[in-house]
N, C-alpha and C. Protein backbone atom coordinates (compact mmCIF):
# COMPACT_ATOMS: atom_id res chain seq x y z
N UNK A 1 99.08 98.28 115.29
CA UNK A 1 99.27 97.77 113.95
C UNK A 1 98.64 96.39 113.88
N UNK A 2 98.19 96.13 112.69
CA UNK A 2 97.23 95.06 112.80
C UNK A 2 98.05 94.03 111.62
N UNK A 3 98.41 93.11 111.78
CA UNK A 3 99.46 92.40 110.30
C UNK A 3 100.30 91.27 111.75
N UNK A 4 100.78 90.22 111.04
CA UNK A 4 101.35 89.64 111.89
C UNK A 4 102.69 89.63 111.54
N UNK A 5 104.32 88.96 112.52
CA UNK A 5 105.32 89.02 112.50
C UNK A 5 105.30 87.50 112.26
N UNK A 6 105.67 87.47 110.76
CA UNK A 6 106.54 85.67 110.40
C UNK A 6 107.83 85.61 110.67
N UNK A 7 108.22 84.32 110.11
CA UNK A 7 109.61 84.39 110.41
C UNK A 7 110.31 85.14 109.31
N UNK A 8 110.04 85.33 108.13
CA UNK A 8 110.95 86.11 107.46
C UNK A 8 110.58 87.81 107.67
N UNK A 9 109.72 88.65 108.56
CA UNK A 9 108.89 89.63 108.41
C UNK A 9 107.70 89.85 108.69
N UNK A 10 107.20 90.95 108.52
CA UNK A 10 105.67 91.39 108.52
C UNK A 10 104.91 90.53 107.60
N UNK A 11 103.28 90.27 107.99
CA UNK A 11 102.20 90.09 107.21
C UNK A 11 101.25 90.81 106.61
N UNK A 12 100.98 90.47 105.95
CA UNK A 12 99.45 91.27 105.56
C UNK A 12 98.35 91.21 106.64
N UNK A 13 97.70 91.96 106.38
CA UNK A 13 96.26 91.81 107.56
C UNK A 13 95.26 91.47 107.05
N UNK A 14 95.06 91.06 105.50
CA UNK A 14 94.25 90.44 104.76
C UNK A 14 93.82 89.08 105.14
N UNK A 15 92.45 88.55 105.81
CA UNK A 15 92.20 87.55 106.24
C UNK A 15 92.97 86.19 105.29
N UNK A 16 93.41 85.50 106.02
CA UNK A 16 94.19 84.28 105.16
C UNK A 16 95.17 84.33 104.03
N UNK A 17 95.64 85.55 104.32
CA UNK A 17 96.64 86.20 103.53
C UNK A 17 98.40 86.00 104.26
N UNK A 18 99.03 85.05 103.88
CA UNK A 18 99.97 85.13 104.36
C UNK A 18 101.83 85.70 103.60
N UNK A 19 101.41 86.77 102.69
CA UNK A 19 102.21 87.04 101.82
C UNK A 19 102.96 88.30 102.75
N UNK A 20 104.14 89.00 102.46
CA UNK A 20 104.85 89.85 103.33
C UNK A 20 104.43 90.88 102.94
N UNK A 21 104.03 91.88 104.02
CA UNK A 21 103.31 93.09 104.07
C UNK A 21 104.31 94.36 103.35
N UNK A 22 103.72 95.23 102.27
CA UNK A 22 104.76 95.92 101.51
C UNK A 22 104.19 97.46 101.46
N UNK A 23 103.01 97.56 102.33
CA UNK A 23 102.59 99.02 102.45
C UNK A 23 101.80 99.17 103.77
N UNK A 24 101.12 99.93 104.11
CA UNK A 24 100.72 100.77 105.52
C UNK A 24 99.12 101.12 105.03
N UNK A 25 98.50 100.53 105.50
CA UNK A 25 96.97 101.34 105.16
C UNK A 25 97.29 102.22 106.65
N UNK A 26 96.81 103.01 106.60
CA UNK A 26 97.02 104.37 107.77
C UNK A 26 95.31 104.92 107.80
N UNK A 27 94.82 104.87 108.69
CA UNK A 27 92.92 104.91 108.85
C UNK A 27 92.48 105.13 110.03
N UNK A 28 91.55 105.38 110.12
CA UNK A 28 90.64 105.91 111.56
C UNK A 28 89.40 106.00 111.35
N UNK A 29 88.91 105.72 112.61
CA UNK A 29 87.15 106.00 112.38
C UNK A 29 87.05 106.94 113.04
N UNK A 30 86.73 108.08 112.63
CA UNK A 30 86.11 109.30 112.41
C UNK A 30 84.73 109.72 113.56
N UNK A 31 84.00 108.57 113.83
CA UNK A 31 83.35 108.81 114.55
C UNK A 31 83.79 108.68 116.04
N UNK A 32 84.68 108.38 116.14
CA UNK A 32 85.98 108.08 117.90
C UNK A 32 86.55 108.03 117.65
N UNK A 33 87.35 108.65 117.04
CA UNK A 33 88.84 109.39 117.33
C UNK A 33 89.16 110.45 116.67
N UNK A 34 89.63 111.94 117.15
CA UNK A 34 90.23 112.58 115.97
C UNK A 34 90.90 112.50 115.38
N UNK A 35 91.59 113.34 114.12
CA UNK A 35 92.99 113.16 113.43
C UNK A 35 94.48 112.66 113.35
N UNK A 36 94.54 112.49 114.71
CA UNK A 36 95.77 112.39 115.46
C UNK A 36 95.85 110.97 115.56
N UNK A 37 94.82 110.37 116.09
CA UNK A 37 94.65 108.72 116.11
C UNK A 37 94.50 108.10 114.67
N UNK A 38 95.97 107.32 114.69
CA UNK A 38 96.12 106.39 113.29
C UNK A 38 96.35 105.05 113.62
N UNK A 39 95.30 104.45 112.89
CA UNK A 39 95.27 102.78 113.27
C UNK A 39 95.79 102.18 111.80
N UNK A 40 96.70 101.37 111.92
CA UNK A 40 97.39 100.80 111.01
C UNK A 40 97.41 99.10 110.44
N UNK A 41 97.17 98.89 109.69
CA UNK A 41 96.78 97.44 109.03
C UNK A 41 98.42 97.65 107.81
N UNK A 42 98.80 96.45 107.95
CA UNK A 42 99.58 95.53 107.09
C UNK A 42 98.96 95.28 105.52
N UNK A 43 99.44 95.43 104.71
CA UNK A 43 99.19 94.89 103.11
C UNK A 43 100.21 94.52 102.18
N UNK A 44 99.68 93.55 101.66
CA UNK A 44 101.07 92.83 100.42
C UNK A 44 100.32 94.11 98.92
N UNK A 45 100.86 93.29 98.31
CA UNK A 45 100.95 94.55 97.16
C UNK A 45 99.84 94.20 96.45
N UNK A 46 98.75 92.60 96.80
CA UNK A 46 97.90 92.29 96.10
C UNK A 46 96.83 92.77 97.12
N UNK A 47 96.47 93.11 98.04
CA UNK A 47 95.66 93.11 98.48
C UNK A 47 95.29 94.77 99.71
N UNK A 48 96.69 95.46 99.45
CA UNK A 48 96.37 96.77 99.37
C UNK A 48 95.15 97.70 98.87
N UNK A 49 94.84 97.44 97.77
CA UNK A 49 93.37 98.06 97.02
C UNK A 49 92.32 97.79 97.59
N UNK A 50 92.63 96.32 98.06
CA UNK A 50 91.07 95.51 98.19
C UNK A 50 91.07 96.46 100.04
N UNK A 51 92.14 96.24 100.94
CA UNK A 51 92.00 96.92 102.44
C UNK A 51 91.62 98.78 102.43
N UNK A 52 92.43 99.51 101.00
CA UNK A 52 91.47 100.76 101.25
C UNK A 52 90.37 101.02 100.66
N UNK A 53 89.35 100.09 99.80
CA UNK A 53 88.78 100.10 99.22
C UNK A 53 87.50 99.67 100.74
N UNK A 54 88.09 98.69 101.20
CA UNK A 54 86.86 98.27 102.65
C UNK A 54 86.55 99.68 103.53
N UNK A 55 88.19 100.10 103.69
CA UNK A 55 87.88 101.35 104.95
C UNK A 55 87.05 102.59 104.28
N UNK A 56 87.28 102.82 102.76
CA UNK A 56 86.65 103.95 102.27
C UNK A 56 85.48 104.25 101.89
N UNK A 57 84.76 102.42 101.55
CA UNK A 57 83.34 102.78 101.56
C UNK A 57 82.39 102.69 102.85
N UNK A 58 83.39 102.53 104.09
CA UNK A 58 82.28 103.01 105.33
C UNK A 58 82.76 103.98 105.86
N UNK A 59 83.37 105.38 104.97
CA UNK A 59 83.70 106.47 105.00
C UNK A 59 84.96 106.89 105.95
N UNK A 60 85.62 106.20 106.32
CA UNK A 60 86.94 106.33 107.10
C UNK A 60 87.58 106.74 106.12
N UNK A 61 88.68 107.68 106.92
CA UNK A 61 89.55 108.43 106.32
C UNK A 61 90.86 107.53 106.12
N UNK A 62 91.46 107.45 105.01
CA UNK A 62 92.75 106.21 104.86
C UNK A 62 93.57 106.47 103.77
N UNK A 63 94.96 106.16 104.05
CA UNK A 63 95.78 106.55 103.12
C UNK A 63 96.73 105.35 103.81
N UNK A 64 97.39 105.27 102.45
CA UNK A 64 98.10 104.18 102.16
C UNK A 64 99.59 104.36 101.52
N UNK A 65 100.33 103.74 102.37
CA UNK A 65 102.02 104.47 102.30
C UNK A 65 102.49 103.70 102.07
N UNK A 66 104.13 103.48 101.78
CA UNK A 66 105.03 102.25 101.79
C UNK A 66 105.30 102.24 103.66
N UNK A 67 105.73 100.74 103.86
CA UNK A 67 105.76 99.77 104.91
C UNK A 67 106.35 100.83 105.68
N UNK A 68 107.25 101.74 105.16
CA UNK A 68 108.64 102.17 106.47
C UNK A 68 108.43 103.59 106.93
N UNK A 69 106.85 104.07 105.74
CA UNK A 69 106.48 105.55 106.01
C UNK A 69 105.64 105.65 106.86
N UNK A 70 105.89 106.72 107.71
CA UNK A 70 104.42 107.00 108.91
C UNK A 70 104.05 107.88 108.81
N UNK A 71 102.63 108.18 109.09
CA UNK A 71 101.99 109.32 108.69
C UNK A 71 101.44 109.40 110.10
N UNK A 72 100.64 110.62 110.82
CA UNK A 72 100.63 111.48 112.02
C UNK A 72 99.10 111.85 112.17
N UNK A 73 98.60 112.12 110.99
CA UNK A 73 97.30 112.44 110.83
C UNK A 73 96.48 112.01 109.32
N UNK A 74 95.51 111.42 109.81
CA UNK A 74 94.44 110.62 108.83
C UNK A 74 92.94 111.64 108.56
């Protein structure tokens, strides 16, 4: 998981973003790794769009959940 632990909680993984992380980008690169491998980034609620919007136009597969949901395959 990529987001850091503050003192009140999770972060975002949004460079210089220090707001509390409120969803799951869930993603993989496709070219090394199969389905099964889910790499996970941190997002506040402003900057969610902008993190699956990066992974989807260099064609990675990504979906985006609330903070407490896990998903298994991307």
């Amino acid at each position: 998981m990529i987001g850091s632990l503050g003192p009140d909680g999770v972060r975002c993984s949004r460079a210089g973003c220090s707001a509390d992380a409120t969803r799951n980008v869930n993603w993989r690169n496709p070219r090394i790794h199969d389905e099964s491998r889910v790499k996970i980034w941190l997002a506040c609620d402003e900057h969610s769009d902008y993190l699956h919007d990066y992974l989807a136009t260099r064609g990675f597969p990504v979906v985006v959940t609330a903070l407490a949901h896990t998903v298994e395959r991307v």
